[in-house]
C-alpha atoms as a PDB file:
ATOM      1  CA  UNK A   1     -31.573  18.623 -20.458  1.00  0.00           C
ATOM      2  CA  UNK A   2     -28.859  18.271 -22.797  1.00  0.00           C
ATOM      3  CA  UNK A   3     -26.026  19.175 -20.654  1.00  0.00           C
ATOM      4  CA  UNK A   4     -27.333  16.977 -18.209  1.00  0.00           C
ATOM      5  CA  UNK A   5     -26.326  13.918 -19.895  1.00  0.00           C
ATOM      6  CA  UNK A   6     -23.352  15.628 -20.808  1.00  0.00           C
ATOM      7  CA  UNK A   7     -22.065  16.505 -17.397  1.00  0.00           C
ATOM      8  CA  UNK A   8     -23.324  12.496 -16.555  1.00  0.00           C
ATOM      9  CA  UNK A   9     -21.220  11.456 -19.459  1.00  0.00           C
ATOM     10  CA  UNK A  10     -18.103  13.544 -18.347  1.00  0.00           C
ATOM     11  CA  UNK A  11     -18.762  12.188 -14.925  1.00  0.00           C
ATOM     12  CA  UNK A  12     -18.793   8.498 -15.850  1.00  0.00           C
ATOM     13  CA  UNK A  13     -15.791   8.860 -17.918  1.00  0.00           C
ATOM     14  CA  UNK A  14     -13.917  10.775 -14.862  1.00  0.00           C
ATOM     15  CA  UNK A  15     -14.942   7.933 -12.575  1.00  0.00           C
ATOM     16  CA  UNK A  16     -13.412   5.078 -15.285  1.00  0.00           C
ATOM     17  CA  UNK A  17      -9.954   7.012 -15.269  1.00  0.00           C
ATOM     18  CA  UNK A  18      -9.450   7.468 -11.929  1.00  0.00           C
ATOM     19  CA  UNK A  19     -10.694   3.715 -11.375  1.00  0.00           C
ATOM     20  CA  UNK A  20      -8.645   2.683 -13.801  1.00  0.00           C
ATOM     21  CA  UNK A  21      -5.196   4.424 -12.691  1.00  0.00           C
ATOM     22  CA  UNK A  22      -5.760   3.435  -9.576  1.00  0.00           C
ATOM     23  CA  UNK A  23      -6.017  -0.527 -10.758  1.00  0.00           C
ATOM     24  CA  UNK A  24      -2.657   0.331 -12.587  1.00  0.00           C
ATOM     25  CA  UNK A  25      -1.267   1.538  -9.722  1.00  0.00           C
ATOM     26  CA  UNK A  26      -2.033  -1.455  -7.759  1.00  0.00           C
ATOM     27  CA  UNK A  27      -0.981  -3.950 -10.463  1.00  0.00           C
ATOM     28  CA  UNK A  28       2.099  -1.721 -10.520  1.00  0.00           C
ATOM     29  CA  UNK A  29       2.736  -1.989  -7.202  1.00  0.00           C
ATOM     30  CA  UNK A  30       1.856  -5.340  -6.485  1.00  0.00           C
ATOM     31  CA  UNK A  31       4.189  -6.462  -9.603  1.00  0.00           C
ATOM     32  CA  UNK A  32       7.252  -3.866  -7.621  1.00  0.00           C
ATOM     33  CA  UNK A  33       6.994  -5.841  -4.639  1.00  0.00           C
ATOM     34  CA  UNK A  34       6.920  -9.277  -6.376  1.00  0.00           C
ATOM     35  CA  UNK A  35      10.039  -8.440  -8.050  1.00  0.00           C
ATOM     36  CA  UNK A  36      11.877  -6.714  -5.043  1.00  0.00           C
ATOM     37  CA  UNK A  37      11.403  -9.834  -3.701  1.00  0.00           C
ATOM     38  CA  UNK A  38      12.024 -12.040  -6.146  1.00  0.00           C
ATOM     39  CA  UNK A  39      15.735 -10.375  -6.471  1.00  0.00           C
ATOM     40  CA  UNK A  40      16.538  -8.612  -3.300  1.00  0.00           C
ATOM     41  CA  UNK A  41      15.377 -10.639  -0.914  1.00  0.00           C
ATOM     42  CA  UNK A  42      15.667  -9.565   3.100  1.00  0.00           C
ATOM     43  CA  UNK A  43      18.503 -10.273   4.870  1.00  0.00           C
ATOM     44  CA  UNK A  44      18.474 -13.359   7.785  1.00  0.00           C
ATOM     45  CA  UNK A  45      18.266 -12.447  10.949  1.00  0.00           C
ATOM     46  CA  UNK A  46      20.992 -12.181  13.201  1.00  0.00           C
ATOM     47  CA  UNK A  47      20.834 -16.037  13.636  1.00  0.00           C
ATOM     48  CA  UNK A  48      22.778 -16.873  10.518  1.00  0.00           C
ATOM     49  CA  UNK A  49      26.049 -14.351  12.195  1.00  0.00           C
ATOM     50  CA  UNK A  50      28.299 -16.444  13.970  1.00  0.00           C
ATOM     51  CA  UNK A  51      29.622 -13.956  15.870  1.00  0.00           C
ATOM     52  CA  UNK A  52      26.515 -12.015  16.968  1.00  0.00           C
ATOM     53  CA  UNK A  53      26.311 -12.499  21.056  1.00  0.00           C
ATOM     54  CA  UNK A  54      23.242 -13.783  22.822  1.00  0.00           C
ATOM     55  CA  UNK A  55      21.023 -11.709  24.035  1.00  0.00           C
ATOM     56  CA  UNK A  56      21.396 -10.034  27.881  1.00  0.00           C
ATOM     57  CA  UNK A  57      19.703 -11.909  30.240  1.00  0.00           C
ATOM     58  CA  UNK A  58      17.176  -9.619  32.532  1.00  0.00           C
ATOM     59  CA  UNK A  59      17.501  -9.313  36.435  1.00  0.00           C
ATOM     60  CA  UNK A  60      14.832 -11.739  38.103  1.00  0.00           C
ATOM     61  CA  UNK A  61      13.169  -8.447  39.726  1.00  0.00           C
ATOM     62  CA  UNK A  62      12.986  -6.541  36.610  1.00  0.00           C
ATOM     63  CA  UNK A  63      11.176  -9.712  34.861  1.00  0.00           C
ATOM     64  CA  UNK A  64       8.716  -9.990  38.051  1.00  0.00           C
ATOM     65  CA  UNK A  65       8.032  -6.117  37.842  1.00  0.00           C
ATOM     66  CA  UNK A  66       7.338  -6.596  33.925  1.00  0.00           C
ATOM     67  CA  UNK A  67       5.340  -9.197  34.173  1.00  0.00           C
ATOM     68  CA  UNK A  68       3.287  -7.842  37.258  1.00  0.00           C
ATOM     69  CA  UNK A  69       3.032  -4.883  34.892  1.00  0.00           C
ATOM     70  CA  UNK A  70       1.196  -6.673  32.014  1.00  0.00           C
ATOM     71  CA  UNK A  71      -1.192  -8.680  34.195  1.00  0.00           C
ATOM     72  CA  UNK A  72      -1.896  -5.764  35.963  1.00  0.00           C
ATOM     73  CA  UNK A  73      -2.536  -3.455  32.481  1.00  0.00           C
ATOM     74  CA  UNK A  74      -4.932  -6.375  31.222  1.00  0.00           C
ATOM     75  CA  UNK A  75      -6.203  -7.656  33.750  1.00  0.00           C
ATOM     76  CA  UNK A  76      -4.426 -10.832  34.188  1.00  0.00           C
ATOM     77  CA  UNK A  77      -6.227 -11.875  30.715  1.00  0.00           C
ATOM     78  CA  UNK A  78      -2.401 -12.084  29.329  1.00  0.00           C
ATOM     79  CA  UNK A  79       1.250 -12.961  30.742  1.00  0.00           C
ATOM     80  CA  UNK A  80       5.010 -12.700  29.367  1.00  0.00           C
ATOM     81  CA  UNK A  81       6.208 -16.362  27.768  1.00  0.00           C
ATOM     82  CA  UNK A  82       9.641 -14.361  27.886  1.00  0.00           C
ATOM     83  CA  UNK A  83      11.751 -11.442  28.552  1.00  0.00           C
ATOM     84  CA  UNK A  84      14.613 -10.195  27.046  1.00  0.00           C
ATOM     85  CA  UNK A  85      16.867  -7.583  26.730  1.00  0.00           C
ATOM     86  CA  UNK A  86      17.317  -6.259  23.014  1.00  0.00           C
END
């Protein structure tokens, strides 16, 4: 009976580490990505370039055929506000 309270003890203290590295790794983390942020933040988008073109505007057909596509897909439950080319 003895080393069943001793394989429950080893147990129970297995469980706390592993609980507890995996808090530090999320603190860790959490404090990485606070601080990436903080001093590296992302780039605009290609708004802020004054020289980036605007974007290709698509052939009338190709928009219909899209957009017959994706009411046809869900069921006319959902339509294109706008189509581009990237």
């Amino acid at each position: 009976m003895d080393n069943f309270f001793m394989a429950l003890q080893l147990m129970g203290i297995g469980l706390a580490t592993v609980f507890s590295v995996l808090l530090l790794i999320i603190f860790l983390g959490n404090m990485l990505i606070k601080l990436i942020n903080k001093y590296a933040p992302e780039e605009e988008a290609h708004k802020s370039n004054a020289f980036s073109a605007a974007p290709n505007p698509v052939d009338a057909n190709v928009a219909q055929a899209i957009s017959m596509a994706i009411s046809k897909i869900t069921n006319g439950k959902s339509k294109a506000d706008k189509i581009e080319r990237i």
